[in-house]
Protein backbone atom coordinates (compact mmCIF):
# COMPACT_ATOMS: atom_id res chain seq x y z
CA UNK A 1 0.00 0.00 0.00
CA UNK A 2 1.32 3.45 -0.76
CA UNK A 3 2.45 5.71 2.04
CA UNK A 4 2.88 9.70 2.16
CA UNK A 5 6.44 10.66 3.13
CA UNK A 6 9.34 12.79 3.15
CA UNK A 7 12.78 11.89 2.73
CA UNK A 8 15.92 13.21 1.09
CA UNK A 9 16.76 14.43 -2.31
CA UNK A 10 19.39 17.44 -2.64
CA UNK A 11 17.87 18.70 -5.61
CA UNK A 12 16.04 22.02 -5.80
CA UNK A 13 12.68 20.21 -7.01
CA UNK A 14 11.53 17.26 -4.54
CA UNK A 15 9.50 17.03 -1.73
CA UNK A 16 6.20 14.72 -0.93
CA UNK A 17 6.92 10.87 -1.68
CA UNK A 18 4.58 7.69 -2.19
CA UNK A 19 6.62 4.74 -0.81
CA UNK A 20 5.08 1.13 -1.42
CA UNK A 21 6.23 -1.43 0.66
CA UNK A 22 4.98 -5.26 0.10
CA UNK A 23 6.76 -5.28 -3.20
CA UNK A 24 7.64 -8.57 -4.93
CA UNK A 25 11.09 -9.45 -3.72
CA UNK A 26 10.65 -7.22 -0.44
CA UNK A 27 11.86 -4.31 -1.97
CA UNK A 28 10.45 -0.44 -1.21
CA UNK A 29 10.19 1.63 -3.79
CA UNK A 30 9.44 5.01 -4.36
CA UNK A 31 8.10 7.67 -6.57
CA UNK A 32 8.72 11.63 -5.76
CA UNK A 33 6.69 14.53 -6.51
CA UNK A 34 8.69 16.65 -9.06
CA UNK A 35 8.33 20.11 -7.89
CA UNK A 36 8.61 23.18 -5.57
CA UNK A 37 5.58 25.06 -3.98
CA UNK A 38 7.87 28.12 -4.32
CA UNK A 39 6.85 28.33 -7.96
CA UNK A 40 4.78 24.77 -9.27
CA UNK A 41 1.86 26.99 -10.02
CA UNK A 42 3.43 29.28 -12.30
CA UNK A 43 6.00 26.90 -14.17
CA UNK A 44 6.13 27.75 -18.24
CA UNK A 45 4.17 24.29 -19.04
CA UNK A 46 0.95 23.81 -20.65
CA UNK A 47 -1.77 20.69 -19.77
CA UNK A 48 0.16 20.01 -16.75
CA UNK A 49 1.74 21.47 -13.57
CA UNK A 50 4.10 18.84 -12.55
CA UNK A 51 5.17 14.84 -13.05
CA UNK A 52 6.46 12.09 -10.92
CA UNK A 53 9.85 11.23 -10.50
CA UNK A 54 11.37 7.70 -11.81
CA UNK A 55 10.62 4.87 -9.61
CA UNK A 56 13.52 4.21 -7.09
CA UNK A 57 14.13 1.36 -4.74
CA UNK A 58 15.52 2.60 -1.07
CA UNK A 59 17.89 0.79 1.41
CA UNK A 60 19.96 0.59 3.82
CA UNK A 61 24.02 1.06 4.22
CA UNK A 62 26.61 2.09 6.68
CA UNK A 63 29.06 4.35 5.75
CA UNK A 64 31.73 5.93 8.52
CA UNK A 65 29.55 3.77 11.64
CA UNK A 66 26.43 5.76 10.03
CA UNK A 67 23.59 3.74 9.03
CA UNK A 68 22.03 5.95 6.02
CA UNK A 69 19.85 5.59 2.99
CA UNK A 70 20.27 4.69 -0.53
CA UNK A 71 17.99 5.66 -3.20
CA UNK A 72 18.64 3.73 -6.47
CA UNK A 73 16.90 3.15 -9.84
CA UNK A 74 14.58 0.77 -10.20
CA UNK A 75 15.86 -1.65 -12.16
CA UNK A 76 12.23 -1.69 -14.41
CA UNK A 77 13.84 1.42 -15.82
CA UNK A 78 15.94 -0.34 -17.94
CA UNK A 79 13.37 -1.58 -20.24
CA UNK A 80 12.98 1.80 -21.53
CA UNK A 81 16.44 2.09 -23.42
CA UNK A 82 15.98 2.24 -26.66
CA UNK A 83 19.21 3.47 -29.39
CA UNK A 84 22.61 3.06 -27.32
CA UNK A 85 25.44 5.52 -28.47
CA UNK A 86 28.63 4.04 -26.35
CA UNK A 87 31.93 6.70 -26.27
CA UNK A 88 35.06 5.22 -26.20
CA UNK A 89 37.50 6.28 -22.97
CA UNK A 90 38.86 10.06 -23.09
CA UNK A 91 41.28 12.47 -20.92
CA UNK A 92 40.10 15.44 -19.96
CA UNK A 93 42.91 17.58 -19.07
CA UNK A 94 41.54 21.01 -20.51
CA UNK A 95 38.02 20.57 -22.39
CA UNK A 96 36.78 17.84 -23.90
CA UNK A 97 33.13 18.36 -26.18
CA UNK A 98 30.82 15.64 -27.28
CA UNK A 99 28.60 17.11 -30.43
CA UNK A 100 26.22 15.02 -30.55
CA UNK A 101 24.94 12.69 -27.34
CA UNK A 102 22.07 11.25 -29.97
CA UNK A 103 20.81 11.14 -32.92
CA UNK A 104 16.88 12.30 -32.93
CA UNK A 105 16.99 13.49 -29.75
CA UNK A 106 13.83 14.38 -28.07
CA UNK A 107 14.69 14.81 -24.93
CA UNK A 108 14.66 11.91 -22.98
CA UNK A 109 17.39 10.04 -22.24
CA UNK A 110 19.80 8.41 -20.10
CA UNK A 111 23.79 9.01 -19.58
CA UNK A 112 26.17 6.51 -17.32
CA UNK A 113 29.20 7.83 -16.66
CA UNK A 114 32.45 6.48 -15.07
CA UNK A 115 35.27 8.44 -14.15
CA UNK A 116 38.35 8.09 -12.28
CA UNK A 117 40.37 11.65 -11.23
CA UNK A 118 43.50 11.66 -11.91
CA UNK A 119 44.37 14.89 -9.58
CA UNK A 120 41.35 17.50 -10.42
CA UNK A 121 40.36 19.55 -8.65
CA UNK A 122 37.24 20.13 -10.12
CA UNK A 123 35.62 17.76 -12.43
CA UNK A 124 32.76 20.05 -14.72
CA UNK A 125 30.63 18.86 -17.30
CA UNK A 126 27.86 20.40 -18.89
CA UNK A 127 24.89 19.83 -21.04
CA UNK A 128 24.04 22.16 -23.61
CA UNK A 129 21.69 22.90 -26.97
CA UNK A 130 22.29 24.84 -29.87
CA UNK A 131 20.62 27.73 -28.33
CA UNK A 132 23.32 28.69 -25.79
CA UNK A 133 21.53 27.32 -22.68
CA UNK A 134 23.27 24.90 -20.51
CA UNK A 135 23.10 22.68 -17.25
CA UNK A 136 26.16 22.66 -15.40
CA UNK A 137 27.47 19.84 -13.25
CA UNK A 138 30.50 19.35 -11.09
CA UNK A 139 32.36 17.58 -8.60
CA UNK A 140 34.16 19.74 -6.31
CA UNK A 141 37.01 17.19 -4.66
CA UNK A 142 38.38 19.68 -1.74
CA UNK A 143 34.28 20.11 -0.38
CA UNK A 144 33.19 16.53 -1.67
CA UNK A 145 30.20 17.71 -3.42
CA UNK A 146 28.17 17.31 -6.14
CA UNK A 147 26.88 20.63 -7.38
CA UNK A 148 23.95 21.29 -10.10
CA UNK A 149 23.36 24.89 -11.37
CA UNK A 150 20.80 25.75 -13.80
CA UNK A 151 20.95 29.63 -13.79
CA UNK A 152 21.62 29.21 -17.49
CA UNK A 153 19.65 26.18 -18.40
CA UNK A 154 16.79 27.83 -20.33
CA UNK A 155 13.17 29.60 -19.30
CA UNK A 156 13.74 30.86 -15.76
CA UNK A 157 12.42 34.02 -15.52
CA UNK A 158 9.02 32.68 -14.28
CA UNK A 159 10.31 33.14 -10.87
CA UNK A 160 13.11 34.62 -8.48
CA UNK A 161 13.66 31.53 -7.05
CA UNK A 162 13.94 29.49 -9.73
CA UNK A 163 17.62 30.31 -10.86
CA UNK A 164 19.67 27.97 -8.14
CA UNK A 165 22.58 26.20 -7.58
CA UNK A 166 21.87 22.71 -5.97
CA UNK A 167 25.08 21.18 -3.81
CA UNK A 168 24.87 17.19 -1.83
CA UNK A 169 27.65 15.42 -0.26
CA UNK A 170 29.56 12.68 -2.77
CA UNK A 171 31.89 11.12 -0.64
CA UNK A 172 33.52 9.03 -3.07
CA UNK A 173 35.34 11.60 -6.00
CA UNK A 174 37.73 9.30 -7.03
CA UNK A 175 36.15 6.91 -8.58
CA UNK A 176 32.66 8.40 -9.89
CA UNK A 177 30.04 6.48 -10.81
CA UNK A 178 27.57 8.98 -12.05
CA UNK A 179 23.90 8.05 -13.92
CA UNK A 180 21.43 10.93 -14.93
CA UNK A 181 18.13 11.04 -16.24
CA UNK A 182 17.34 13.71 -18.64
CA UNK A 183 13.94 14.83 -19.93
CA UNK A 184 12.46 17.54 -21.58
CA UNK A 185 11.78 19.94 -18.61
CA UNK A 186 13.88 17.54 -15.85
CA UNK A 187 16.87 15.72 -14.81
CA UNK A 188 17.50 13.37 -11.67
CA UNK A 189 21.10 12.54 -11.27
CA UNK A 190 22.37 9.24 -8.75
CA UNK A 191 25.85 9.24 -7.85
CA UNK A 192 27.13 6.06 -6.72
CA UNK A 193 24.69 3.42 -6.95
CA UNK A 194 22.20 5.91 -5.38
CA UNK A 195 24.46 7.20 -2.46
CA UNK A 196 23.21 10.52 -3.55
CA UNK A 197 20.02 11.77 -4.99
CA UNK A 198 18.89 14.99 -7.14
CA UNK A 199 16.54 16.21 -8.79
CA UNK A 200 15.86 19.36 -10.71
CA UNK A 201 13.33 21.09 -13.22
CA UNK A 202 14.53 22.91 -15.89
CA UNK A 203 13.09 24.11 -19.15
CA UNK A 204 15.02 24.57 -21.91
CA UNK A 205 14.00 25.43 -25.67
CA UNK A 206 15.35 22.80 -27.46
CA UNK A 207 16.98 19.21 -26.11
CA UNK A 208 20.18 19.47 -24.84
CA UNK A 209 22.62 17.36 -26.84
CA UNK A 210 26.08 17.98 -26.71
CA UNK A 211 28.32 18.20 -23.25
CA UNK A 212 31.31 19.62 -22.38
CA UNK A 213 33.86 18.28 -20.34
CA UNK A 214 36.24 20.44 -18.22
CA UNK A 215 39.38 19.95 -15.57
CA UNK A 216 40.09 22.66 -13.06
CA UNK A 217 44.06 21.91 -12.24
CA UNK A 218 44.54 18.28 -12.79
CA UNK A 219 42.61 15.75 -15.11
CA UNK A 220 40.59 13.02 -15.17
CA UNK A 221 39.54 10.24 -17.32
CA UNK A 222 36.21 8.95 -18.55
CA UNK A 223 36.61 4.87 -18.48
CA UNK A 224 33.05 4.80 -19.93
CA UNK A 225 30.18 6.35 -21.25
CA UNK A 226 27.03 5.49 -22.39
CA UNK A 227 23.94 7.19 -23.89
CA UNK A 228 20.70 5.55 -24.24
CA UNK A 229 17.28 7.14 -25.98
CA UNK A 230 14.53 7.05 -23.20
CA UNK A 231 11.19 5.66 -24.61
């Protein structure tokens, strides 16, 4: 049976979540409600106000003698993959770009990344469209975050509030393992198996698809990368 409940999500755009418990295999899983009372009435969509998040299954781990919670994927997820564009390994030691993440991109789609830091100090990579707007993403090592900011990342003059930079604690930023979730007005980024969760709105003109790459001091590498067209 579906609960009402609150739990944590760094992002800018989560807050009420329906957990279900007594599901097959004795999992929990959960489905978040994608917006921000600060501004879901006045959001630049038509027909609708807000959507669900993507189905995640919680647990349990310690980490550092604290027992805390981990908020994965579903695995059902999967099923929606569709065209698969797979990047061979690259060094990023300045700026690296990626053109093109898909061909006949709508908007929805998935990207797993893997990356090991080979001494930067700042790992940045950001998606972008042909229309100048762009989501930036980074890993800052010295802080051990995980920062979003989508002051740039299309329509946000709708409210004050809106333009924001969203920050949660990676502890590993070594050896990322990184998977986000883009749609056409939302992405939901889970950093190591689920160790850390956000979610954001944004609302860009046109799909992003092409991402930049950047090293602050340092480099790193990107073992693997794959792309896959969300159905």
């Amino acid at each position: 049976y579906p609960t009402k409940t609150k739990w944590m999500d760094y992002g800018k755009d989560h807050y009420a979540t329906v957990t279900f418990s007594n599901a097959p295999g004795g999992r929990c899983v959960a489905m978040g409600w994608m917006s921000n009372w600060q501004y879901a009435a006045i959001v630049p969509t038509k027909q609708y106000r807000s959507a669900n998040t993507i189905a995640r299954d919680l647990s349990l781990y310690r980490q550092g003698g604290d027992l805390l919670l981990r908020c994965a994927p579903s695995k059902e997820i999967e099923a929606a993959r569709q065209a698969k564009n797979s990047l061979k390994k690259f060094d990023v030691k300045d700026a690296y770009s990626i053109e093109n993440l898909l061909d006949g991109n709508e908007g929805a789609y998935e990207i797993e990344l893997e990356i090991k830091n080979n001494g930067a100090e700042k790992m940045v990579f950001t998606l972008q469209n042909a229309k100048g707007e762009s989501l930036l993403m980074y890993y800052d090592v010295a802080t051990r975050q995980f920062v979003m900011d989508r002051s740039d990342s299309g329509e946000t003059s709708f409210s004050r509030d809106f333009p924001a930079m969203t920050v949660a604690p990676a502890p590993d930023v070594n050896d990322v393992k990184l998977r986000l979730f883009v749609d056409r007005s939302s992405i939901e980024a889970f950093g190591d198996g689920g160790k850390f969760v956000m979610t954001n709105l944004v609302f860009p003109s046109e799909p992003y698809n092409s991402m930049k790459f950047e090293s602050v001091r340092g480099s790193f590498t990107v073992k693997e990368m794959n792309v896959y067209k969300l159905k």
